[in-house]
PDB file of N, CA and C in Angstrom:
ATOM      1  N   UNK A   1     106.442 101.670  91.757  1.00  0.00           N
ATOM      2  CA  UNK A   1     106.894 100.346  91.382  1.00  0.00           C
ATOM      3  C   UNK A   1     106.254  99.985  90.057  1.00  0.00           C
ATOM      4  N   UNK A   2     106.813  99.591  88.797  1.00  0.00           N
ATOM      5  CA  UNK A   2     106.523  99.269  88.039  1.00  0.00           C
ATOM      6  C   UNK A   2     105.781  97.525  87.992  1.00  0.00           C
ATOM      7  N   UNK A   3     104.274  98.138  86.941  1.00  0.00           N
ATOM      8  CA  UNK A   3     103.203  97.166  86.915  1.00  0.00           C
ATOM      9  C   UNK A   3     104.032  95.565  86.272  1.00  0.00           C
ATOM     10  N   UNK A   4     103.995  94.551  86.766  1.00  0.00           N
ATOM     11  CA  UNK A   4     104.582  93.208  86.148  1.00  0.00           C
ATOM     12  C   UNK A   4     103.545  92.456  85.733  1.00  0.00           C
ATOM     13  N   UNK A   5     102.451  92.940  86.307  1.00  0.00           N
ATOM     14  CA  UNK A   5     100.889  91.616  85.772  1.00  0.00           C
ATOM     15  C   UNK A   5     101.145  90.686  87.169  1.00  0.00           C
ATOM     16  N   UNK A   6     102.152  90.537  88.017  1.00  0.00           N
ATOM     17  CA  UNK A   6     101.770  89.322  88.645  1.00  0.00           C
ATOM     18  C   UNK A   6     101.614  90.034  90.178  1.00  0.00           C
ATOM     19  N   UNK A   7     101.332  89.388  91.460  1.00  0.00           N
ATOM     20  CA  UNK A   7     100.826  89.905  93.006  1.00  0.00           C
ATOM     21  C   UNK A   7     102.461  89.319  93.355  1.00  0.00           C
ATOM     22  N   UNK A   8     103.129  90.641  93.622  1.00  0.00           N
ATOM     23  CA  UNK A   8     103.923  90.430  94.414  1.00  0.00           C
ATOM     24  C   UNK A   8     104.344  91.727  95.520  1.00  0.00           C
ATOM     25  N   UNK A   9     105.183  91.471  96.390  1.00  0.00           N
ATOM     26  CA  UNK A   9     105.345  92.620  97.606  1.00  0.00           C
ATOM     27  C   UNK A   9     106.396  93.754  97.365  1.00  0.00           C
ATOM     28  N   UNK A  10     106.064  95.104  98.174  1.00  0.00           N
ATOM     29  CA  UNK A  10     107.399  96.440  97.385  1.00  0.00           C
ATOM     30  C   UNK A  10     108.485  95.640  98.463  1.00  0.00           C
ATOM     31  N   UNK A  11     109.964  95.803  98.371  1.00  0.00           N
ATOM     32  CA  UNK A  11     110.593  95.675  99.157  1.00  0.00           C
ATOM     33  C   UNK A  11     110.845  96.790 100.393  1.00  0.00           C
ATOM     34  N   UNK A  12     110.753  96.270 101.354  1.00  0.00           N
ATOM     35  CA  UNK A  12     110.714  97.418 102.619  1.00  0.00           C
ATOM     36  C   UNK A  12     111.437  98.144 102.316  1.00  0.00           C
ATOM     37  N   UNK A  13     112.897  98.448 101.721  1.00  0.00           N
ATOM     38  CA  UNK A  13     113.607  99.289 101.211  1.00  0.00           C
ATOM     39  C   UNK A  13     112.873 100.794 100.651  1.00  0.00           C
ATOM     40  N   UNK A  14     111.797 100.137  99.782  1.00  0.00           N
ATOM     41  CA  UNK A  14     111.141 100.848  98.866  1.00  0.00           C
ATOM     42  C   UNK A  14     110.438 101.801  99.403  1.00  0.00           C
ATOM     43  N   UNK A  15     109.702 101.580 100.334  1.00  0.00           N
ATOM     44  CA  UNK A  15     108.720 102.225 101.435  1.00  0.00           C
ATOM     45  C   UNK A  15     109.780 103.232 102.412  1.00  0.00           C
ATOM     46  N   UNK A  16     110.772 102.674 102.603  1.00  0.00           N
ATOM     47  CA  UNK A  16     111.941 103.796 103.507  1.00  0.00           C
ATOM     48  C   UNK A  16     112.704 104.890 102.216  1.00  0.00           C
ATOM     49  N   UNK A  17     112.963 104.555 101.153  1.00  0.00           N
ATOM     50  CA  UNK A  17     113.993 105.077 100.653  1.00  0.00           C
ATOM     51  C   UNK A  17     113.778 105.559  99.529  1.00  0.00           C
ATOM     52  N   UNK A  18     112.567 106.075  98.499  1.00  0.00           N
ATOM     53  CA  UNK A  18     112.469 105.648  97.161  1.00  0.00           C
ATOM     54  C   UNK A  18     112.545 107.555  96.737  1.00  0.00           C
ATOM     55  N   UNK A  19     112.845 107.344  95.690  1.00  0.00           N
ATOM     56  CA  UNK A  19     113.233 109.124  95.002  1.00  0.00           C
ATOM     57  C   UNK A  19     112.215 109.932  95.249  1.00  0.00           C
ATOM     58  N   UNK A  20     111.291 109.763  95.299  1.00  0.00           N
ATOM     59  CA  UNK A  20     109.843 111.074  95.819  1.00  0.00           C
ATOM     60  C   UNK A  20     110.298 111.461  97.276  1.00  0.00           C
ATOM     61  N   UNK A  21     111.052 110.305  98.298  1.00  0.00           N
ATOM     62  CA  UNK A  21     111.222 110.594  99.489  1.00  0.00           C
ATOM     63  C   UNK A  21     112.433 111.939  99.653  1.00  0.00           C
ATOM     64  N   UNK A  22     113.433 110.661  98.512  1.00  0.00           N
ATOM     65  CA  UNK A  22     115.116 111.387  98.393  1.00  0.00           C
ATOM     66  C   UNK A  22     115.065 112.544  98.014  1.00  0.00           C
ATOM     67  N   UNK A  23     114.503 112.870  96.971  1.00  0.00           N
ATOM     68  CA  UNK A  23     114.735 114.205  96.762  1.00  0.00           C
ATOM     69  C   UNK A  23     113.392 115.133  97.195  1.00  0.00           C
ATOM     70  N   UNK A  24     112.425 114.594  97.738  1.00  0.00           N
ATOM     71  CA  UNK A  24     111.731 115.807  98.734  1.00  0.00           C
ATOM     72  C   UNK A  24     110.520 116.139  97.737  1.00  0.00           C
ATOM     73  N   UNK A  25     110.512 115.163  96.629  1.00  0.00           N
ATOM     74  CA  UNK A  25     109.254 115.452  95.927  1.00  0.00           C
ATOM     75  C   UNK A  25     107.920 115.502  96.798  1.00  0.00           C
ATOM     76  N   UNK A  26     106.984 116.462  96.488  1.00  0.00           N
ATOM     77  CA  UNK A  26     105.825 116.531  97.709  1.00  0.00           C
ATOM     78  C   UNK A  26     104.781 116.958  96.686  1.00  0.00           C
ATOM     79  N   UNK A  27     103.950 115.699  96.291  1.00  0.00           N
ATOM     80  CA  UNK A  27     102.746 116.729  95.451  1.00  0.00           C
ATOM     81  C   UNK A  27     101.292 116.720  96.743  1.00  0.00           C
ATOM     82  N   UNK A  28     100.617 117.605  96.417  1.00  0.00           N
ATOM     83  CA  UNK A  28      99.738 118.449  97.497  1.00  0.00           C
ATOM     84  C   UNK A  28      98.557 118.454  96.736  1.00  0.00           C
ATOM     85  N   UNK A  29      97.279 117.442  96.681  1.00  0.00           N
ATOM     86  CA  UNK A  29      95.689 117.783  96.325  1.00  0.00           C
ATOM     87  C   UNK A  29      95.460 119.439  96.486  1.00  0.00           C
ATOM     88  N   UNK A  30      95.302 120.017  95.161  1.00  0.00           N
ATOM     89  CA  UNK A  30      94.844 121.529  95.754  1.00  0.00           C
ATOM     90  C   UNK A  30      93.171 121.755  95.693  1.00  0.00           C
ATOM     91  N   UNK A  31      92.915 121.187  94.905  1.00  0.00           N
ATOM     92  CA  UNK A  31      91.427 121.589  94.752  1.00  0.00           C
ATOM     93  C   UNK A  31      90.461 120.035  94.546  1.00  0.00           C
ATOM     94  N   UNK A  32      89.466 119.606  95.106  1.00  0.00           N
ATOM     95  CA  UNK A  32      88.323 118.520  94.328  1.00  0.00           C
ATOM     96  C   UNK A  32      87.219 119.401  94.009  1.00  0.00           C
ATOM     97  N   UNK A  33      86.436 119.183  93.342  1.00  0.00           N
ATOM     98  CA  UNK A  33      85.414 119.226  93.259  1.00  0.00           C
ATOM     99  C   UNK A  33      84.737 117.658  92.587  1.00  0.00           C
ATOM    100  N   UNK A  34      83.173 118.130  93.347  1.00  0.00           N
ATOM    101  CA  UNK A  34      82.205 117.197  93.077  1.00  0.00           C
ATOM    102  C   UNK A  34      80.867 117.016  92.203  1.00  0.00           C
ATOM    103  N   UNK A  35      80.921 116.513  90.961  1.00  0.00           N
ATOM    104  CA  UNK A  35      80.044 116.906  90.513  1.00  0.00           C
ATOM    105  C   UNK A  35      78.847 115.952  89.951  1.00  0.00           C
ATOM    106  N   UNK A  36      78.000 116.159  89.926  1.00  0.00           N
ATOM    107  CA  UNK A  36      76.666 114.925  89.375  1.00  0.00           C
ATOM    108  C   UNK A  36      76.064 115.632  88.272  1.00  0.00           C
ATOM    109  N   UNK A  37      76.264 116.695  87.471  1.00  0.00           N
ATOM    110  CA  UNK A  37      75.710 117.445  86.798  1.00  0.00           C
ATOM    111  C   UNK A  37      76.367 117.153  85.633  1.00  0.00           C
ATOM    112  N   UNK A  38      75.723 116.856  84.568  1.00  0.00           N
ATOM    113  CA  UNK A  38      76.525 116.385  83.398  1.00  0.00           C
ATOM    114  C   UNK A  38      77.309 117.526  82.393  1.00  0.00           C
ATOM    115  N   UNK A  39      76.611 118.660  82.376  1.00  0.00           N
ATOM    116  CA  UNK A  39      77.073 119.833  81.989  1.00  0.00           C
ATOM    117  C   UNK A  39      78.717 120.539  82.875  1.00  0.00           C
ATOM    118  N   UNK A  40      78.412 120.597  83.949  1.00  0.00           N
ATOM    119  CA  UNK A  40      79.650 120.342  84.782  1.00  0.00           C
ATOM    120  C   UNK A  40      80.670 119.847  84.592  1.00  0.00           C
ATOM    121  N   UNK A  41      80.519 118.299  84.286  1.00  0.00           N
ATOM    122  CA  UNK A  41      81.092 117.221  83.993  1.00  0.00           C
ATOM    123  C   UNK A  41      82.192 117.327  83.009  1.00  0.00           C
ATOM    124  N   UNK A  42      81.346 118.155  81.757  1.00  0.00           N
ATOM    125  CA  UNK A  42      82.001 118.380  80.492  1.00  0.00           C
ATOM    126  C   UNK A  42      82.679 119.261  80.679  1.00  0.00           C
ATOM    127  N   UNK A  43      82.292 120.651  81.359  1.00  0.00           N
ATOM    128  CA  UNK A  43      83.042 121.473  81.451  1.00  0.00           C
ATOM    129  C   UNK A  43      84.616 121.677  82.162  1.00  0.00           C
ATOM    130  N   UNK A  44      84.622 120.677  83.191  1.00  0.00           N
ATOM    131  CA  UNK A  44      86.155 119.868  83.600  1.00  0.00           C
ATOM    132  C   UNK A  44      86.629 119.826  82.876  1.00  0.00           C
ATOM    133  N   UNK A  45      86.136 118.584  81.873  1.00  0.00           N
ATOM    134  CA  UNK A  45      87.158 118.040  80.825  1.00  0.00           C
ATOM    135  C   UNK A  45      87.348 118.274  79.776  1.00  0.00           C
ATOM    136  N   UNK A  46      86.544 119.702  79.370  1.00  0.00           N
ATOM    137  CA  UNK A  46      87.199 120.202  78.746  1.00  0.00           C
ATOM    138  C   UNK A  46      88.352 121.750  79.193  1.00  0.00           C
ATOM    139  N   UNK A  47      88.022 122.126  80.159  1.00  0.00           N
ATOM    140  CA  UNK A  47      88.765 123.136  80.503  1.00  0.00           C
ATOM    141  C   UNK A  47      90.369 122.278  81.474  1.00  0.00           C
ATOM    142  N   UNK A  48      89.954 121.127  82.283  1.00  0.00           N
ATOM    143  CA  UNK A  48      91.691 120.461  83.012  1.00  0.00           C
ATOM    144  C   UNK A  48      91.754 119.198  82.654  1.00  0.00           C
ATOM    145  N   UNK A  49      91.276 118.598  81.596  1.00  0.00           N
ATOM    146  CA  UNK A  49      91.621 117.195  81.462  1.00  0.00           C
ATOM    147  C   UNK A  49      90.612 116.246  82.211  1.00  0.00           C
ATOM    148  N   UNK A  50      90.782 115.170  81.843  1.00  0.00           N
ATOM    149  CA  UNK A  50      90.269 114.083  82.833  1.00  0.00           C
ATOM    150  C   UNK A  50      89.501 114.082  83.582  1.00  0.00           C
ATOM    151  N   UNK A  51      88.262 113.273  84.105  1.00  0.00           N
ATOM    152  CA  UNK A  51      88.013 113.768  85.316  1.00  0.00           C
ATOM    153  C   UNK A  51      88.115 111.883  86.466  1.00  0.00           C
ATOM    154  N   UNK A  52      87.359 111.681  87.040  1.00  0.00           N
ATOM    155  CA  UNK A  52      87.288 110.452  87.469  1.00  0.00           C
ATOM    156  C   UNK A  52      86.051 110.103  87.560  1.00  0.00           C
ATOM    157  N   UNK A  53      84.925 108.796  87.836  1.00  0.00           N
ATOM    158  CA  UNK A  53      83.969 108.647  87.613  1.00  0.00           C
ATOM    159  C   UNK A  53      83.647 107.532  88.514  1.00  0.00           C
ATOM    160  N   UNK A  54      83.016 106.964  89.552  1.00  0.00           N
ATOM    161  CA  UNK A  54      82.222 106.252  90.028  1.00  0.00           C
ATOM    162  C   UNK A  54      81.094 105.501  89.329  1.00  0.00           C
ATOM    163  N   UNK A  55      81.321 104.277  89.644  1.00  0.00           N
ATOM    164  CA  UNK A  55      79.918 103.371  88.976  1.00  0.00           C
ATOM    165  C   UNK A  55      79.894 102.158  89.599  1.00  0.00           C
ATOM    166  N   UNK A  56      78.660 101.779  89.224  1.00  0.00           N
ATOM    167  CA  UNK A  56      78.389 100.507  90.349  1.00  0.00           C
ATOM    168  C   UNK A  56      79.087  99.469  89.302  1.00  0.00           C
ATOM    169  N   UNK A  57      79.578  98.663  89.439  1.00  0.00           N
ATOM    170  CA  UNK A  57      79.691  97.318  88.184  1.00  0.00           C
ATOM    171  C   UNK A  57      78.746  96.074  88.297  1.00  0.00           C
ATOM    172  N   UNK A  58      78.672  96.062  87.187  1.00  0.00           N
ATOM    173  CA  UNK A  58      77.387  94.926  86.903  1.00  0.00           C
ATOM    174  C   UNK A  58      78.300  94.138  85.682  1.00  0.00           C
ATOM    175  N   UNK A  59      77.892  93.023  85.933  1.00  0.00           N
ATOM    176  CA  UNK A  59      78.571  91.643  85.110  1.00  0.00           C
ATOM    177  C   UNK A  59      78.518  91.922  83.903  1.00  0.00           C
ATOM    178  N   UNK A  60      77.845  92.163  83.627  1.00  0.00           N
ATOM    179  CA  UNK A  60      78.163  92.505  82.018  1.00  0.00           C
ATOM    180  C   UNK A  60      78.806  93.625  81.157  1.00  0.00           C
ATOM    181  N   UNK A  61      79.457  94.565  82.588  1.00  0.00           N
ATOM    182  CA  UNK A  61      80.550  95.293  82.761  1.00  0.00           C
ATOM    183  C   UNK A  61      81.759  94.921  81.893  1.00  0.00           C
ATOM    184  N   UNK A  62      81.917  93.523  83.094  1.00  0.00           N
ATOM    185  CA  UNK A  62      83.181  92.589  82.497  1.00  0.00           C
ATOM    186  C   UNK A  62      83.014  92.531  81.459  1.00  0.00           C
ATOM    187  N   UNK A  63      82.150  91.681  80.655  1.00  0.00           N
ATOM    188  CA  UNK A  63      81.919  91.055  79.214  1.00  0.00           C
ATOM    189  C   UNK A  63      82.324  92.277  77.988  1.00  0.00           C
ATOM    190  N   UNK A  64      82.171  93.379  78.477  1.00  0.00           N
ATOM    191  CA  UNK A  64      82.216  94.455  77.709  1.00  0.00           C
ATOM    192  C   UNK A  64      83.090  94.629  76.329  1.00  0.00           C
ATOM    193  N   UNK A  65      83.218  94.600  75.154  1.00  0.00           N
ATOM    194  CA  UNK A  65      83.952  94.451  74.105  1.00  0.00           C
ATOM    195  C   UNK A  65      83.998  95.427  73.184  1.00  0.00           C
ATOM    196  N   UNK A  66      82.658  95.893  73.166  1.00  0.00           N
ATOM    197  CA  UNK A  66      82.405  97.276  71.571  1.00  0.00           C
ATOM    198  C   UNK A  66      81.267  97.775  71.990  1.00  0.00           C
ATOM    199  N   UNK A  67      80.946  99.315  71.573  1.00  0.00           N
ATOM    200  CA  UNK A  67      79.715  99.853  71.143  1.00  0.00           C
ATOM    201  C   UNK A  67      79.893 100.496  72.500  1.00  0.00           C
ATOM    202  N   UNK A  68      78.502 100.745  72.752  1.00  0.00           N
ATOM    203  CA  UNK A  68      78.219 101.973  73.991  1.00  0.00           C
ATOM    204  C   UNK A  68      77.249 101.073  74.759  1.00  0.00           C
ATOM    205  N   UNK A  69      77.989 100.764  75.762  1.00  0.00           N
ATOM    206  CA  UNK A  69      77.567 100.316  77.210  1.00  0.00           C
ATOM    207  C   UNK A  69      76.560 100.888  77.683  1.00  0.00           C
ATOM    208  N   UNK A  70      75.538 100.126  77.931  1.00  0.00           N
ATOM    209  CA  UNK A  70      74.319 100.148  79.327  1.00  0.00           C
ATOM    210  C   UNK A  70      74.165  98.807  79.845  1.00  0.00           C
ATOM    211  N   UNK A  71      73.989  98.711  80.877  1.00  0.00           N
ATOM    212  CA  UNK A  71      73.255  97.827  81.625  1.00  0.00           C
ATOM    213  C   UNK A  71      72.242  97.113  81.240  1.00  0.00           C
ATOM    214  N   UNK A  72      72.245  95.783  81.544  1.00  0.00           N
ATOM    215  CA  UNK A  72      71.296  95.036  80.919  1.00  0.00           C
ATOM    216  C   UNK A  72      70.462  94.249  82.230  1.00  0.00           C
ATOM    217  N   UNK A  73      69.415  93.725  81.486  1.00  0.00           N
ATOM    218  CA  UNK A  73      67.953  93.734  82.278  1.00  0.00           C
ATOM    219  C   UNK A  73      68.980  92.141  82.985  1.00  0.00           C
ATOM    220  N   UNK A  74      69.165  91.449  82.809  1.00  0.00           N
ATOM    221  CA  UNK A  74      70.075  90.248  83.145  1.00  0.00           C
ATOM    222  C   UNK A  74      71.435  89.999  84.084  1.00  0.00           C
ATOM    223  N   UNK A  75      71.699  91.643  83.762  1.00  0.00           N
ATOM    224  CA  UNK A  75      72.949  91.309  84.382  1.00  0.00           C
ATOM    225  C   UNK A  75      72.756  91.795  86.383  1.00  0.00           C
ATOM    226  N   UNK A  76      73.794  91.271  86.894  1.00  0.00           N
ATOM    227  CA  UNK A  76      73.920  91.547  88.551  1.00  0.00           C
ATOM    228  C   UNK A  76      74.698  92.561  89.124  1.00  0.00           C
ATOM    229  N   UNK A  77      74.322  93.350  89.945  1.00  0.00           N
ATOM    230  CA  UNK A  77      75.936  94.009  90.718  1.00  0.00           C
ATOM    231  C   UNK A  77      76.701  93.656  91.981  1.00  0.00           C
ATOM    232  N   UNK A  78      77.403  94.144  91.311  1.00  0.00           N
ATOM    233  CA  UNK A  78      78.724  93.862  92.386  1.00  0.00           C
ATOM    234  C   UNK A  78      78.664  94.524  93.503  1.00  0.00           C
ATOM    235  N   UNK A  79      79.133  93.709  94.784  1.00  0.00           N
ATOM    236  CA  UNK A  79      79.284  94.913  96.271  1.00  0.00           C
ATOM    237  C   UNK A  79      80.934  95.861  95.542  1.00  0.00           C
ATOM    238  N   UNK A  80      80.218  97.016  96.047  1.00  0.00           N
ATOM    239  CA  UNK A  80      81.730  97.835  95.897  1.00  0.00           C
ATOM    240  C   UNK A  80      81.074  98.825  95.099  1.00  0.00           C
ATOM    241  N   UNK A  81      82.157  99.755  94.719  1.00  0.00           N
ATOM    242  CA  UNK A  81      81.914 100.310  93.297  1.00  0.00           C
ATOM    243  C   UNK A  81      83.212 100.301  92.927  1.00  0.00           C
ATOM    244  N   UNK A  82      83.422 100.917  91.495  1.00  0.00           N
ATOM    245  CA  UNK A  82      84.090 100.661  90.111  1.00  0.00           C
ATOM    246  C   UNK A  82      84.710 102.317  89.840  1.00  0.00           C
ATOM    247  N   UNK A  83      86.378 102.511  90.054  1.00  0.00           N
ATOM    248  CA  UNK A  83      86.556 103.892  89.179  1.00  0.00           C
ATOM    249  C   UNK A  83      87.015 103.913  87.812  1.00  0.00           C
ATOM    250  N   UNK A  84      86.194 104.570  87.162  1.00  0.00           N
ATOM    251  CA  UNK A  84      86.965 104.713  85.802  1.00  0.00           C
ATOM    252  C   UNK A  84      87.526 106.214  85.505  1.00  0.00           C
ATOM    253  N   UNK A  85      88.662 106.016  84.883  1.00  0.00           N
ATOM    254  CA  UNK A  85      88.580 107.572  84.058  1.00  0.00           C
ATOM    255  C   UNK A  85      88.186 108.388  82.968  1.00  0.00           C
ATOM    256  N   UNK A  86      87.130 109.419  83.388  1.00  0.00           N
ATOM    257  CA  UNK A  86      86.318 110.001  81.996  1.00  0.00           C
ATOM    258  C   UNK A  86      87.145 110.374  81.398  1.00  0.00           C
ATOM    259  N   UNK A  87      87.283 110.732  79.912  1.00  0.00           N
ATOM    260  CA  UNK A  87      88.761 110.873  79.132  1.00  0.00           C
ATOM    261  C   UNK A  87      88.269 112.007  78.027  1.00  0.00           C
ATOM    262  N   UNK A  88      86.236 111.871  78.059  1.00  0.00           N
ATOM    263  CA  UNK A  88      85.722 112.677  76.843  1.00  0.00           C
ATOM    264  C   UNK A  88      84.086 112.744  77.110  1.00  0.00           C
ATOM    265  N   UNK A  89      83.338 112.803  75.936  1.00  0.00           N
ATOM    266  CA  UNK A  89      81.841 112.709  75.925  1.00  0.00           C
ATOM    267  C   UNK A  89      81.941 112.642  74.688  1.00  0.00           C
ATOM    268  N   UNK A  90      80.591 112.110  73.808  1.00  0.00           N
ATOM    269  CA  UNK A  90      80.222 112.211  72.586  1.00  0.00           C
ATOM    270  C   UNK A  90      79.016 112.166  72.687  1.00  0.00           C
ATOM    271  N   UNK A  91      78.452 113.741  71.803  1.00  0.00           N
ATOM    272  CA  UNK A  91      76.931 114.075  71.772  1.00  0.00           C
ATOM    273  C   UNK A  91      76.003 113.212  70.683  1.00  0.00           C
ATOM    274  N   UNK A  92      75.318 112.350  71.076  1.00  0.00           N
ATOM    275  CA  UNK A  92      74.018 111.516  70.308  1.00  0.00           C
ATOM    276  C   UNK A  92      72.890 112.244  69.568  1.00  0.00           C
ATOM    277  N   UNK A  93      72.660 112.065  68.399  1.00  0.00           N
ATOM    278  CA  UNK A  93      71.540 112.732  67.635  1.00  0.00           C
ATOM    279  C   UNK A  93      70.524 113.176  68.365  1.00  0.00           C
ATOM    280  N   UNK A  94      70.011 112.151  69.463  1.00  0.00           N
ATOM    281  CA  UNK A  94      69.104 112.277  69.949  1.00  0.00           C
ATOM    282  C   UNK A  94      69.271 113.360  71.169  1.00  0.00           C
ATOM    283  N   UNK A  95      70.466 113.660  71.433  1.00  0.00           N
ATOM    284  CA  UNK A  95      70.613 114.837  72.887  1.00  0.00           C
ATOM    285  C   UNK A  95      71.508 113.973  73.671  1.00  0.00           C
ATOM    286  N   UNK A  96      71.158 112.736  73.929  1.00  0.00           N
ATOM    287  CA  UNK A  96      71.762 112.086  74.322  1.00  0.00           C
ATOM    288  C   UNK A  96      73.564 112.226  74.700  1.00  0.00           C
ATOM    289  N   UNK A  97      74.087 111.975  75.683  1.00  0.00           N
ATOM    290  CA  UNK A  97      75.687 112.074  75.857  1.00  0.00           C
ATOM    291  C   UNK A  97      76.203 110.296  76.278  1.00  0.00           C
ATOM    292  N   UNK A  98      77.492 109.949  75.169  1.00  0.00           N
ATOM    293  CA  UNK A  98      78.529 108.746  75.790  1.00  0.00           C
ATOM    294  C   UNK A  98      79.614 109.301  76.423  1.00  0.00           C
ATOM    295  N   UNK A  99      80.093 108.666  77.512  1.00  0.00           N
ATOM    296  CA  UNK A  99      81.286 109.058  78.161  1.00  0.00           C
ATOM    297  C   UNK A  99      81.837 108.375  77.206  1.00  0.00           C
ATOM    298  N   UNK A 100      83.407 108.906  77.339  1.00  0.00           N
ATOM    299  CA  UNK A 100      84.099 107.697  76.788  1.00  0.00           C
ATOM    300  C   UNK A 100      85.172 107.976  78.147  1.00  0.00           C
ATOM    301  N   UNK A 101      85.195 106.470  78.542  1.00  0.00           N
ATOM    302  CA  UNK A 101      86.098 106.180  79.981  1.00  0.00           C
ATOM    303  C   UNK A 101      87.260 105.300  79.069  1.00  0.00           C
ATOM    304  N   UNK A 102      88.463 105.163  80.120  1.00  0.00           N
ATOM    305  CA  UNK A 102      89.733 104.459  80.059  1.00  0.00           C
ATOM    306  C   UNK A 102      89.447 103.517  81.376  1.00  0.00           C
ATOM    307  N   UNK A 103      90.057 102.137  81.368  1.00  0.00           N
ATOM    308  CA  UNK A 103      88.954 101.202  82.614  1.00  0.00           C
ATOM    309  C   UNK A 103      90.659 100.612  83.023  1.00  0.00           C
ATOM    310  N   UNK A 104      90.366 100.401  84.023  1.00  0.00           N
ATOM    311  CA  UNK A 104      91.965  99.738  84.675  1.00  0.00           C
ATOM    312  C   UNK A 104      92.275  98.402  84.395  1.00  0.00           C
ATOM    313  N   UNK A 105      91.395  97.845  83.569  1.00  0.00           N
ATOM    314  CA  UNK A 105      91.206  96.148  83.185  1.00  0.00           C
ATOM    315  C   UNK A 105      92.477  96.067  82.250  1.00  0.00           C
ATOM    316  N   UNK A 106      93.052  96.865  81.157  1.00  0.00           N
ATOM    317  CA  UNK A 106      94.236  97.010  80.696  1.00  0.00           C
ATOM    318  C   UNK A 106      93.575  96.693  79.123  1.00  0.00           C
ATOM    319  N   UNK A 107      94.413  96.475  77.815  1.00  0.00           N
ATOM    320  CA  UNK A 107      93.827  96.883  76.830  1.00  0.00           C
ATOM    321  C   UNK A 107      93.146  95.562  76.264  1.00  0.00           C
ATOM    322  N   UNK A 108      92.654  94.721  77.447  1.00  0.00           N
ATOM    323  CA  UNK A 108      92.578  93.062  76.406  1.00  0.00           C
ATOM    324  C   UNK A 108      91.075  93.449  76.476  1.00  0.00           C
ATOM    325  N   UNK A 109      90.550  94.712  77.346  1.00  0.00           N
ATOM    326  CA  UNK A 109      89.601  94.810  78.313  1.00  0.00           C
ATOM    327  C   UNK A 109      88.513  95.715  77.248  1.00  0.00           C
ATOM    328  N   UNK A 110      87.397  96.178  76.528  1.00  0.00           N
ATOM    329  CA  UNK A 110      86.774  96.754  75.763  1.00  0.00           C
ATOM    330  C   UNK A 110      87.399  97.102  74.723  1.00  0.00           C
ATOM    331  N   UNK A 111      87.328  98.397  74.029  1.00  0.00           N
ATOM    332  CA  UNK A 111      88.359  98.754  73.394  1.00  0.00           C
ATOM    333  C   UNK A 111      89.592  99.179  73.162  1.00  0.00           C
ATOM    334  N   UNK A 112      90.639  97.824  73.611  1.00  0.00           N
ATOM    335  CA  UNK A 112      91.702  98.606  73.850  1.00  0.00           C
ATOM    336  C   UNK A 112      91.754  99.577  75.078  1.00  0.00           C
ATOM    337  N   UNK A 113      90.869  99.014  76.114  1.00  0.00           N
ATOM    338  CA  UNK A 113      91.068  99.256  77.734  1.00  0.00           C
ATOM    339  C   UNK A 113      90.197 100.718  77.581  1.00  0.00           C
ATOM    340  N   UNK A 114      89.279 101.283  76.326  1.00  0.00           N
ATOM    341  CA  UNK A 114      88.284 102.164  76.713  1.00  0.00           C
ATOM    342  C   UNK A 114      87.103 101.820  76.691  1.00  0.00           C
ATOM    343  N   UNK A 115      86.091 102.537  76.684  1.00  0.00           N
ATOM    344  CA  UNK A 115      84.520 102.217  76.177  1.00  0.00           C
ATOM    345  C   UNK A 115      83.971 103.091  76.072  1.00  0.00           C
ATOM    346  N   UNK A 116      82.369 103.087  75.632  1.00  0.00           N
ATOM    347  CA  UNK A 116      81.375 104.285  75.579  1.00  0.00           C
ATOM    348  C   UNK A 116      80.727 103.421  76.414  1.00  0.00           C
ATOM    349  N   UNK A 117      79.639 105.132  77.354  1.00  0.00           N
ATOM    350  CA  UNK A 117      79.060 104.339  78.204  1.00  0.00           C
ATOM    351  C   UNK A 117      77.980 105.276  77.892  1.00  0.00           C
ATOM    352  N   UNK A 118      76.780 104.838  78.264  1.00  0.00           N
ATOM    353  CA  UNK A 118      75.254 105.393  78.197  1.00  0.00           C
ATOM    354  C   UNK A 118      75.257 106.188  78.886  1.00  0.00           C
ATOM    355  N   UNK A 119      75.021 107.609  78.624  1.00  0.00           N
ATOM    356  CA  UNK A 119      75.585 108.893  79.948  1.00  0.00           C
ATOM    357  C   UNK A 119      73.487 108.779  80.676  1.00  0.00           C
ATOM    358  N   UNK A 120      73.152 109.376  81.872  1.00  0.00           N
ATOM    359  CA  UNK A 120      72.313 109.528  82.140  1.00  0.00           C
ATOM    360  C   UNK A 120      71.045 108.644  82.604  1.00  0.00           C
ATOM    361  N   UNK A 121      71.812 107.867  83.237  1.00  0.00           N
ATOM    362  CA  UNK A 121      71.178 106.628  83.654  1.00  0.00           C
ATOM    363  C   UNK A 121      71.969 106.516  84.889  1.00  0.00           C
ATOM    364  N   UNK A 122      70.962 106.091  85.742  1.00  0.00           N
ATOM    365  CA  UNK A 122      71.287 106.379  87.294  1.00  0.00           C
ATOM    366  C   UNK A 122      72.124 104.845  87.766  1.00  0.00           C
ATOM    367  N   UNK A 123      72.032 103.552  86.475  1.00  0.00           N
ATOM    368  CA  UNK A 123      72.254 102.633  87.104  1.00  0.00           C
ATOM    369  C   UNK A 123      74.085 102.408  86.843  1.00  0.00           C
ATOM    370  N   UNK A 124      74.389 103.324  85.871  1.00  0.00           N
ATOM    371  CA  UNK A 124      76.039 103.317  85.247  1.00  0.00           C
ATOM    372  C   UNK A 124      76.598 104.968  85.705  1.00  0.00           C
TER     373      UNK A 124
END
């Protein structure tokens, strides 16, 4: 169903009848893997694309606009956690690694709905 911005319901129709059903489309998870290893990490995305990413969100998540994201001594978290999609990395003078994620907030949301995030910190 195509995104409108507003909360509304699929029509039951949709759920009985829709073309993935009709014509027998069937996609099948073949493989996950799990990884916490940042070297790992890279090596996904650069050998199949994308990967996905877990994080806790903290308020100043939201606020987020430019530059490379960490957590701040001020801000709170949220119950839940937060998926983003890793899309890249960028290596820091210092050794240091930024993800660069795509965030589901849409493009009003960091940069144009991406960000850099502080790789290696247990709290992002």
């Amino acid at each position: 169903m195509s995104y409108e911005g507003i909360a509304q319901e699929c029509d039951v129709d949709h759920f009985e009848e829709n073309e993935c059903r009709a014509n027998q489309y069937v996609y099948k998870l073949q493989d996950v893997c799990i990884s916490l290893q940042e070297q790992n990490i890279k090596r996904e995305l650069v050998k199949n694309g994308p990967v996905i990413g877990q994080m806790v969100p903290y308020t100043d998540f939201l606020a987020y606009s430019e530059g490379t994201y960490h957590r701040t001594s001020n801000s709170f978290k949220f119950n839940g956690n937060h998926i983003v999609k890793i899309v890249g990395y960028e290596k820091n003078m210092d050794g240091t690694t930024d993800w660069i994620i795509q965030n589901s907030f849409g493009e009003d949301w960091g940069m144009d709905g991406y960000a850099k995030m502080q790789g290696g910190r247990g709290d992002t």
